[in-house]
C-alpha atoms as a PDB file:
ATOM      1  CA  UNK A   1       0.000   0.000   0.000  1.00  0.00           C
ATOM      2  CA  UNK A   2       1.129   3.544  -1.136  1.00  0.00           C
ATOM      3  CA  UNK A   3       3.089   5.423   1.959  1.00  0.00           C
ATOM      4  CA  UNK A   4       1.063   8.610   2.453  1.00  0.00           C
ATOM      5  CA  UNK A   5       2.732  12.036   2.424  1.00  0.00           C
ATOM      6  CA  UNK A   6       2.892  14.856   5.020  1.00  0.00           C
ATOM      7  CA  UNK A   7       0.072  16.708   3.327  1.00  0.00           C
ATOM      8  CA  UNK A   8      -2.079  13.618   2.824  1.00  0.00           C
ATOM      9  CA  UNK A   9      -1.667  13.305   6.516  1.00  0.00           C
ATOM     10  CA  UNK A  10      -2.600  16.666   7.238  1.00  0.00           C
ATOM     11  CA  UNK A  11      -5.336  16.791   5.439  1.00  0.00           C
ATOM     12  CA  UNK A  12      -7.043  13.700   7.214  1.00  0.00           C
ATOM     13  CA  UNK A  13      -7.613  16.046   9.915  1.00  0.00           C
ATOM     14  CA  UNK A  14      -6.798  13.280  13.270  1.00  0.00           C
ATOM     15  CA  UNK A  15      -7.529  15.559  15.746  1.00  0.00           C
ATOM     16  CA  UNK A  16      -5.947  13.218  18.443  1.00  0.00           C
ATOM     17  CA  UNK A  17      -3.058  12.281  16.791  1.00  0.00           C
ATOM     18  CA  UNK A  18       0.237  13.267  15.527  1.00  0.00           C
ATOM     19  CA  UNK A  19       2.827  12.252  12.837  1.00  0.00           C
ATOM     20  CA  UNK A  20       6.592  11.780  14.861  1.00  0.00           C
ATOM     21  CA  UNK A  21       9.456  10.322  12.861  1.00  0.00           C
ATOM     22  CA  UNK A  22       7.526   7.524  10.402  1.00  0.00           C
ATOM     23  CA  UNK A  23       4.374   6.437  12.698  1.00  0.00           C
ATOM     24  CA  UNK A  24       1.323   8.708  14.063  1.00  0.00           C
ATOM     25  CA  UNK A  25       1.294   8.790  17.904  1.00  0.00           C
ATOM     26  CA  UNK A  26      -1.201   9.587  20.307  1.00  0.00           C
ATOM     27  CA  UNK A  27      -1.804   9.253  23.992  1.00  0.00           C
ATOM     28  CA  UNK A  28      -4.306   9.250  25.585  1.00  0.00           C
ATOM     29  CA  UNK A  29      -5.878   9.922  30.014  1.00  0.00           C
ATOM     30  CA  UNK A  30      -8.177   7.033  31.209  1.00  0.00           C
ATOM     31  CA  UNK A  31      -9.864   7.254  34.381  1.00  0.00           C
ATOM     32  CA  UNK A  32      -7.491   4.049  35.913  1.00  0.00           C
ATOM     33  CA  UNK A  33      -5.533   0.768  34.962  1.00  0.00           C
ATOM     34  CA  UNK A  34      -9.110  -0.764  34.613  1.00  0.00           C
ATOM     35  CA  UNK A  35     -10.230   1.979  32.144  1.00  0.00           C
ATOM     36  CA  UNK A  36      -7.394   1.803  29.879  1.00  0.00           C
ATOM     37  CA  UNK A  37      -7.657  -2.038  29.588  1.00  0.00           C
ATOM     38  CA  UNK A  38     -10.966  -1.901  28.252  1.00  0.00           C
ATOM     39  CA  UNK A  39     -10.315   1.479  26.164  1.00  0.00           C
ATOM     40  CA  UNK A  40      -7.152  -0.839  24.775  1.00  0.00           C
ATOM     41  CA  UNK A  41      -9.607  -3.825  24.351  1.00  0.00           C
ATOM     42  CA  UNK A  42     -12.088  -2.338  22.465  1.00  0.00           C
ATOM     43  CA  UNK A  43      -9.336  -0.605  20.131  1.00  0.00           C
ATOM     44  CA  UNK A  44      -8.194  -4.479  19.688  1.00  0.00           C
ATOM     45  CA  UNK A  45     -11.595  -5.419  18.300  1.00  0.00           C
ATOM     46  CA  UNK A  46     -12.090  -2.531  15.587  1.00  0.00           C
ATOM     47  CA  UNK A  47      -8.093  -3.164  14.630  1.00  0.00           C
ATOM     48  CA  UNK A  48      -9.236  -7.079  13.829  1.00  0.00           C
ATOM     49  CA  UNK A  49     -12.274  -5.516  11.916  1.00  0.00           C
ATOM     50  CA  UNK A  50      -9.951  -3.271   9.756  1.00  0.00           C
ATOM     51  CA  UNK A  51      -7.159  -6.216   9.438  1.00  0.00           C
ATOM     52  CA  UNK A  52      -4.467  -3.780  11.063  1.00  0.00           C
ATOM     53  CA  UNK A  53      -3.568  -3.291  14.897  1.00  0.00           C
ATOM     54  CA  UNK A  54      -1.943  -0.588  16.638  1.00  0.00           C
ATOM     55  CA  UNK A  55       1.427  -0.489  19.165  1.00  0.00           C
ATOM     56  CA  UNK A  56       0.025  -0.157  22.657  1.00  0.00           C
ATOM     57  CA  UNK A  57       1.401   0.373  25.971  1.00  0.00           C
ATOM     58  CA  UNK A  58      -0.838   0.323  28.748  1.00  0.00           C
ATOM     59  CA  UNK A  59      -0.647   3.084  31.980  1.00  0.00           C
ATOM     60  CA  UNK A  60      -1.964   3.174  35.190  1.00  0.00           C
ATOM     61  CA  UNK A  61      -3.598   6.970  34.017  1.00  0.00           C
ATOM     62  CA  UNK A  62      -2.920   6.578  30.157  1.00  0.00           C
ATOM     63  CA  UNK A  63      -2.518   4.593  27.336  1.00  0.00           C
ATOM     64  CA  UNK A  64       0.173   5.281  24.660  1.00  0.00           C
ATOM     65  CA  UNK A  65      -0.639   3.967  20.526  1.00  0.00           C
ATOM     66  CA  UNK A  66       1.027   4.061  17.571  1.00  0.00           C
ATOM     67  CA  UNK A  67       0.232   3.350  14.339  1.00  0.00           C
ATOM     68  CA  UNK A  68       2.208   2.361  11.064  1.00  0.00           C
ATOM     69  CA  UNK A  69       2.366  -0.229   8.226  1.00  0.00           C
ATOM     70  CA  UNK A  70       5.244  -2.518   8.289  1.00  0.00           C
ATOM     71  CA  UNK A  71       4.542  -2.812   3.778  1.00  0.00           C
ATOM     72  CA  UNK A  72       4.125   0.460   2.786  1.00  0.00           C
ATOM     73  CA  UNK A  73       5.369   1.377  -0.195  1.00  0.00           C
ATOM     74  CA  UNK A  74       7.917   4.272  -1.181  1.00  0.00           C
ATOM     75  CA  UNK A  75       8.538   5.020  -5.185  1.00  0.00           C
ATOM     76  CA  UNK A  76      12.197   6.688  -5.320  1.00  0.00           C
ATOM     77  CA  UNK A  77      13.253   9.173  -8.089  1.00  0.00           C
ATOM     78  CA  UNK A  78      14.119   6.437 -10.585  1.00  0.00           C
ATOM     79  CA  UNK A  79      10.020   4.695 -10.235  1.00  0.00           C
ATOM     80  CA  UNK A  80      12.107   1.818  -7.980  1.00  0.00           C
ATOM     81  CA  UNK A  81       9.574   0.811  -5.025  1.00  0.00           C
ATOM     82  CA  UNK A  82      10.795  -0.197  -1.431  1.00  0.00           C
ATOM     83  CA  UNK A  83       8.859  -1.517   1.010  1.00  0.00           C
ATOM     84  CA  UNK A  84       9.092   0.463   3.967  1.00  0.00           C
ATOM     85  CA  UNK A  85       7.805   1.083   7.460  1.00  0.00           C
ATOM     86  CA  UNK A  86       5.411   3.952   6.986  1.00  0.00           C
ATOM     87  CA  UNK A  87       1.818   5.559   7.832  1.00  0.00           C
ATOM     88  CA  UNK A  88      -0.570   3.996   5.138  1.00  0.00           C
ATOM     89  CA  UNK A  89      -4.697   4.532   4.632  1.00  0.00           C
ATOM     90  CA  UNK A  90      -4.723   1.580   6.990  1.00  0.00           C
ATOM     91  CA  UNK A  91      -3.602   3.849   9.631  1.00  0.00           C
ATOM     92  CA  UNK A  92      -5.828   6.848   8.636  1.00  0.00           C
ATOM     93  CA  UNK A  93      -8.695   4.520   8.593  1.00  0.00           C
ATOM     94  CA  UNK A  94      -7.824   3.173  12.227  1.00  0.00           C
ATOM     95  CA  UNK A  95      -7.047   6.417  13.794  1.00  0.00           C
ATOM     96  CA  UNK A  96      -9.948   7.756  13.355  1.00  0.00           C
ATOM     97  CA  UNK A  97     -11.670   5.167  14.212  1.00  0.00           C
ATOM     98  CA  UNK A  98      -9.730   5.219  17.543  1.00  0.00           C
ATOM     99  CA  UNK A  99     -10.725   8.679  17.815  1.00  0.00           C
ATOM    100  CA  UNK A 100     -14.307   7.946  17.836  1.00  0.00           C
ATOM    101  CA  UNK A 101     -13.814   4.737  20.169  1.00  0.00           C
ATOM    102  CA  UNK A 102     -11.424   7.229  22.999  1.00  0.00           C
ATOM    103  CA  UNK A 103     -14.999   9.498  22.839  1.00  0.00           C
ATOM    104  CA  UNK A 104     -17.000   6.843  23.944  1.00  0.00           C
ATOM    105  CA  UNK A 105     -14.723   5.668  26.449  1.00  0.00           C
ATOM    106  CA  UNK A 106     -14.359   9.193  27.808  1.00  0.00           C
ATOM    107  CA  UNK A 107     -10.714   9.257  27.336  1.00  0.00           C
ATOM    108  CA  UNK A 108      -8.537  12.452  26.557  1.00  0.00           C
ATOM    109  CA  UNK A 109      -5.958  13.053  24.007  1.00  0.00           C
ATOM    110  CA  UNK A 110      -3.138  14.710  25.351  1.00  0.00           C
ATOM    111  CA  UNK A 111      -0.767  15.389  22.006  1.00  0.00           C
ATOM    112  CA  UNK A 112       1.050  17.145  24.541  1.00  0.00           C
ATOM    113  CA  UNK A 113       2.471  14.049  26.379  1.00  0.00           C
ATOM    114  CA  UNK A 114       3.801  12.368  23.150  1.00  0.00           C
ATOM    115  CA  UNK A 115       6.996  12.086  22.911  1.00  0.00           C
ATOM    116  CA  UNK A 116       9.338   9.542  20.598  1.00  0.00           C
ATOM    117  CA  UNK A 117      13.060   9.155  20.486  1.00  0.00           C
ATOM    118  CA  UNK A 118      15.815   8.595  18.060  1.00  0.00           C
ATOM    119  CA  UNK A 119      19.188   8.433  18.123  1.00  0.00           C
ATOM    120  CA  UNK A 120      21.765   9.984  15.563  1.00  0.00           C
ATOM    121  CA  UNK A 121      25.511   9.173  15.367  1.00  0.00           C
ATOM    122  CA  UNK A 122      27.226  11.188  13.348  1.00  0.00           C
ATOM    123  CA  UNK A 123      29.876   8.778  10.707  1.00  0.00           C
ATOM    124  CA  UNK A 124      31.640   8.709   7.750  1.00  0.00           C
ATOM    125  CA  UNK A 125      31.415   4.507   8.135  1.00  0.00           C
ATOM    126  CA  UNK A 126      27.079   3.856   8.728  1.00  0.00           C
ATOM    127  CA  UNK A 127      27.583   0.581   6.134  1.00  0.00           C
ATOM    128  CA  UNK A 128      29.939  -0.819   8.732  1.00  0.00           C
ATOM    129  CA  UNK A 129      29.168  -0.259  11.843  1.00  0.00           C
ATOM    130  CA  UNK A 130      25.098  -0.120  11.735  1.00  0.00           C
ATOM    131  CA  UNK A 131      25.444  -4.343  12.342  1.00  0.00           C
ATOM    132  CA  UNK A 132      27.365  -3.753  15.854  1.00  0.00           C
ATOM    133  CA  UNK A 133      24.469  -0.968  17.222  1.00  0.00           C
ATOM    134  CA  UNK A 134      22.210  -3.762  15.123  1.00  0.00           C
ATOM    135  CA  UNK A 135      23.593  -6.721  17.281  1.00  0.00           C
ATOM    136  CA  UNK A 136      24.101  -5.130  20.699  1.00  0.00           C
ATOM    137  CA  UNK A 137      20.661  -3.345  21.232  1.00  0.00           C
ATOM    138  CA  UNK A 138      18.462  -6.402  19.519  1.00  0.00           C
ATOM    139  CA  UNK A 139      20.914  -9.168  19.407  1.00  0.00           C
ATOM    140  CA  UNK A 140      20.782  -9.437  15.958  1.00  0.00           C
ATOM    141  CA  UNK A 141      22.067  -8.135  12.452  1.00  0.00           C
ATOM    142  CA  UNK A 142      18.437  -8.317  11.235  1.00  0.00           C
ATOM    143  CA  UNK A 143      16.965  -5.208  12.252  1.00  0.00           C
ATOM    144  CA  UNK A 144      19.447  -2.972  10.101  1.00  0.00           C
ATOM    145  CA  UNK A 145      17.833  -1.372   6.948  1.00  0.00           C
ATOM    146  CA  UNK A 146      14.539  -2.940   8.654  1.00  0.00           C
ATOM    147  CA  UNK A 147      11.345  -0.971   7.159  1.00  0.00           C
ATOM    148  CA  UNK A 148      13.986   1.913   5.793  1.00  0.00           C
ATOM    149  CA  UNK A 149      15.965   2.637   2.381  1.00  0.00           C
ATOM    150  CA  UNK A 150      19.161   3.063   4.714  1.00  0.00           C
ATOM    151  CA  UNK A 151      20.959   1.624   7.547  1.00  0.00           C
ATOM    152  CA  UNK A 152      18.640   2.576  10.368  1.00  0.00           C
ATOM    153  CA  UNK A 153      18.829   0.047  12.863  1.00  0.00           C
ATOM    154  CA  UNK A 154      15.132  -0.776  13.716  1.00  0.00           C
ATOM    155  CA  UNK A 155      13.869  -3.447  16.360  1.00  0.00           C
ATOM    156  CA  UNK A 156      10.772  -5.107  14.630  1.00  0.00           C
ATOM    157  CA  UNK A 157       9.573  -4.910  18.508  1.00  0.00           C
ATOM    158  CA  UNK A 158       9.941  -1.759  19.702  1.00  0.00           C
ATOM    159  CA  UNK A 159      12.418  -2.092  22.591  1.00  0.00           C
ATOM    160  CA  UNK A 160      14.981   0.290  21.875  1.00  0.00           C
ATOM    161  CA  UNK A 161      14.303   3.364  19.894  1.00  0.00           C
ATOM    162  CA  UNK A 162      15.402   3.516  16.338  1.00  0.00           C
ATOM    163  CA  UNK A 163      19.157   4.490  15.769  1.00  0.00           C
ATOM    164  CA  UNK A 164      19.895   6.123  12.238  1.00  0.00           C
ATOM    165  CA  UNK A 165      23.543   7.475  11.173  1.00  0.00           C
ATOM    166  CA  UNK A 166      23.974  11.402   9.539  1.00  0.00           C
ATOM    167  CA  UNK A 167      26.716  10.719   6.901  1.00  0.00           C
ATOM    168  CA  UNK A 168      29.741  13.171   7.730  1.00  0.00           C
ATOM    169  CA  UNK A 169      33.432  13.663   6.734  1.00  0.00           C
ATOM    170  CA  UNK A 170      36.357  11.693   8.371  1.00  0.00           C
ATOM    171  CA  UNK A 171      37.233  13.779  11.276  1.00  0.00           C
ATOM    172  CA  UNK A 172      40.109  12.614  14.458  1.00  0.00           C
ATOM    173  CA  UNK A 173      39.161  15.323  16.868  1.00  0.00           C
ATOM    174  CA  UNK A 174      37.163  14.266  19.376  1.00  0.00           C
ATOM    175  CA  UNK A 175      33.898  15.490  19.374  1.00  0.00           C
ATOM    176  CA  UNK A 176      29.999  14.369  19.776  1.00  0.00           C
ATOM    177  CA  UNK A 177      29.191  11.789  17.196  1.00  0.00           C
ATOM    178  CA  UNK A 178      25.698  10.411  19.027  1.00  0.00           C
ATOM    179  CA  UNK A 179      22.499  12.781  19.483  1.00  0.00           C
ATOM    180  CA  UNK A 180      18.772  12.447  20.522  1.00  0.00           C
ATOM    181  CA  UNK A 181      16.235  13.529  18.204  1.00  0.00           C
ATOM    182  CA  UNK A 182      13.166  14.319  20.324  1.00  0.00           C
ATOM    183  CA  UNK A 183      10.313  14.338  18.429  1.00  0.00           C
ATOM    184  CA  UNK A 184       7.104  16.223  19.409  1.00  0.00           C
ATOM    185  CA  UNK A 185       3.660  17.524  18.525  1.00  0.00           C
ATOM    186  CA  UNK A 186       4.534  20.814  16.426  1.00  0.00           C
ATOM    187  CA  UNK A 187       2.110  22.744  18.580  1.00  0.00           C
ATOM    188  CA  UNK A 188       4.398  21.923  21.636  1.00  0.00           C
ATOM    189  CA  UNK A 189       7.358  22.476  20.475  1.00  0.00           C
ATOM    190  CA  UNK A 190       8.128  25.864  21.153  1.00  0.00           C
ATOM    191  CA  UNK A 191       6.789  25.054  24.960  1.00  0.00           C
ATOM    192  CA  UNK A 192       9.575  21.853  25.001  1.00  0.00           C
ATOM    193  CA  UNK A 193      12.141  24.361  23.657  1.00  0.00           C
ATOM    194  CA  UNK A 194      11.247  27.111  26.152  1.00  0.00           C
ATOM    195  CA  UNK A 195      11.511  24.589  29.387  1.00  0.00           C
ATOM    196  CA  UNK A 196      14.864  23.288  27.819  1.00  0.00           C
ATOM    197  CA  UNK A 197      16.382  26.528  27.680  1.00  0.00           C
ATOM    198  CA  UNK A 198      14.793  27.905  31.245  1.00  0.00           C
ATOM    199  CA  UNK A 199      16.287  24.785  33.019  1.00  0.00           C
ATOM    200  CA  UNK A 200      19.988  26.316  31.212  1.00  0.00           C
ATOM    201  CA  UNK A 201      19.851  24.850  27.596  1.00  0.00           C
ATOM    202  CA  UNK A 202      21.062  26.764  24.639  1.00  0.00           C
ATOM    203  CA  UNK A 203      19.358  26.922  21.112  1.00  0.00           C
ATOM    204  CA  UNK A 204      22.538  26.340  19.413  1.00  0.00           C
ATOM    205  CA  UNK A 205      20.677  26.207  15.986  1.00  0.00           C
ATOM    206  CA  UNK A 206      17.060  26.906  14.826  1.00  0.00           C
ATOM    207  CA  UNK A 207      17.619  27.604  11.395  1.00  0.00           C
ATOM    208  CA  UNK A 208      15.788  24.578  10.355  1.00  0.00           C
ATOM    209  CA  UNK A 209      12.641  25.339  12.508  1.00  0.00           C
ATOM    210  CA  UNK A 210      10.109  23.944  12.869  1.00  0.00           C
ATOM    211  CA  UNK A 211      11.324  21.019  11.042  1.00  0.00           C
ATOM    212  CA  UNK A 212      13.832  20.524  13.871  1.00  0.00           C
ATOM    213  CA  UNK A 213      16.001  23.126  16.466  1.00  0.00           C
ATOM    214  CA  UNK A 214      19.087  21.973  17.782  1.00  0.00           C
ATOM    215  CA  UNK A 215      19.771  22.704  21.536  1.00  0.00           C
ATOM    216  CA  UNK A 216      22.482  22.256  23.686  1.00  0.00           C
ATOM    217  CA  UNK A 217      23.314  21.858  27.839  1.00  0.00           C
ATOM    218  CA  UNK A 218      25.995  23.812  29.446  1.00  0.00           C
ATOM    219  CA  UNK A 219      28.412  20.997  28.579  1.00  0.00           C
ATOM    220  CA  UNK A 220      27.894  21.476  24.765  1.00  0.00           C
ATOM    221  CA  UNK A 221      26.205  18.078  24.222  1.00  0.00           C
ATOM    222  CA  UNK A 222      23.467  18.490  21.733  1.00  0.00           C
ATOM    223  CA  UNK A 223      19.675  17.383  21.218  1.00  0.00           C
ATOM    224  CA  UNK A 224      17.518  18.301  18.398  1.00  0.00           C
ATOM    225  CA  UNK A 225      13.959  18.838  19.294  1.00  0.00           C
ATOM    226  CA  UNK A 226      12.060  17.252  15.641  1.00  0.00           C
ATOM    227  CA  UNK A 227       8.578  18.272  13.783  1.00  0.00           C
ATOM    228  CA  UNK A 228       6.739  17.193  11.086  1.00  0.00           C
ATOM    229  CA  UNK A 229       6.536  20.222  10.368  1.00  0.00           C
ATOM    230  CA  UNK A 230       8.263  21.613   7.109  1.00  0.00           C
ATOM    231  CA  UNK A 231       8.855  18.009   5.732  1.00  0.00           C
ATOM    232  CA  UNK A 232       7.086  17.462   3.036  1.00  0.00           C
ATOM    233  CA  UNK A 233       9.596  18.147   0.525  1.00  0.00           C
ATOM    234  CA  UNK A 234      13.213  17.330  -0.313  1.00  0.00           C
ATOM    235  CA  UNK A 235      14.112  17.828   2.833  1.00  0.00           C
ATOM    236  CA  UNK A 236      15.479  16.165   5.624  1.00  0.00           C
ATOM    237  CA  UNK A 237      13.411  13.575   6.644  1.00  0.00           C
ATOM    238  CA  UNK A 238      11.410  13.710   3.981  1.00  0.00           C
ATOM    239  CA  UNK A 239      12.411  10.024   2.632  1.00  0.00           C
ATOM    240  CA  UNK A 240      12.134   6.695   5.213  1.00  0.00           C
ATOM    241  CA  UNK A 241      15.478   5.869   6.211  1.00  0.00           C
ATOM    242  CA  UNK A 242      16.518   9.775   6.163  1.00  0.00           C
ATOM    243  CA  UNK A 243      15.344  10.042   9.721  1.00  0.00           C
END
């Protein structure tokens, strides 16, 4: 099934939900454990209607879902197609049929408690070393290139987040090759921004903004906070595997 783009996304209007890195997110407040068991159980039995079923991890006061398609497909520049891990109309379909299932469940969205993680390390070698980070944070080779055009190291699980590699130049002086890429609602990130810098972070970089701003601690170590916002053209991010 065709991936769908940043504007196709958009223009589905999910209220509750939000596009970070390749899947759409959302969280949302139950009443208790109890609550969010049967809000989780009755999102089960609409995913086996539509033939597609969401991540979910279960709170005592929330429950956290993503969605994406483990076959979409991406068309490169020369008409070649990849199968890919992307958002598909099988996650459009399901998220808003989520939405409607949260409002009769009485539970919240709260875009503002998403959050997802990736880590960047900065080499001039990805091709080589993407099997070690493969093999030591999912004990196998297997997960690099998983669901991407690249080397990102992906666990077909979810345990660790997803580790991708920024090509640069050979370089001997030591300096920061790894990096979190925080990824956000784009509504909230300006607030995420604001309580990094208050608590003594530095905006090091925000020329890219809102597609991502890069801050740093008082140490110099650097995080970018991510959007998915300003990404629906050639740029980065754009393409899976160019996370």
């Amino acid at each position: 099934m065709e991936m769908k783009t940043g504007a196709q996304i958009a223009a589905a209007d999910l209220t509750d939900w939000r596009k970070l890195g390749q899947g759409l997110h959302a969280r949302y407040l139950v009443g208790d454990f109890t609550a969010g068991a049967r809000f989780v159980e009755a999102v089960g039995e609409a995913g086996s209607a539509l033939g597609h079923h969401p991540q979910a991890t279960l709170g005592n006061q929330y429950v956290d879902l993503k969605l994406i398609s483990q076959d979409a497909i991406y068309t490169d520049d020369s008409g070649t197609e990849h199968v890919v891990e992307w958002v598909t109309d099988k996650d459009l379909d399901l998220a808003g049929r989520i939405t409607e299932i949260a409002a009769e469940h009485k539970a919240t969205a709260d875009p503002a408690g998403i959050t997802a993680i990736e880590l960047g390390l900065d080499t001039a070698h990805a091709v080589t070393i993407a099997p070690v980070w493969a093999a030591l944070l999912t004990g196998s080779t297997d997960a690099v290139g998983r669901g991407s055009i690249g080397t990102d190291v992906r666990d077909a699980t979810g345990r660790v987040p997803i580790v991708w590699f920024q090509e640069t130049d050979e370089h001997d002086t030591p300096r920061q090759r790894w990096h979190l890429d925080i990824w956000v609602a784009p509504e909230y990130a300006e607030q995420r921004i604001a309580a990094a810098v208050a608590a003594g972070g530095i905006v090091v970089d925000d020329s890219e903004a809102p597609s991502f701003v890069v801050i740093a601690d008082q140490d110099g170590n650097k995080a970018c906070v991510c959007t998915d916002s300003g990404r629906w053209g050639a740029d980065r991010g754009s393409e899976p595997g160019d996370d």
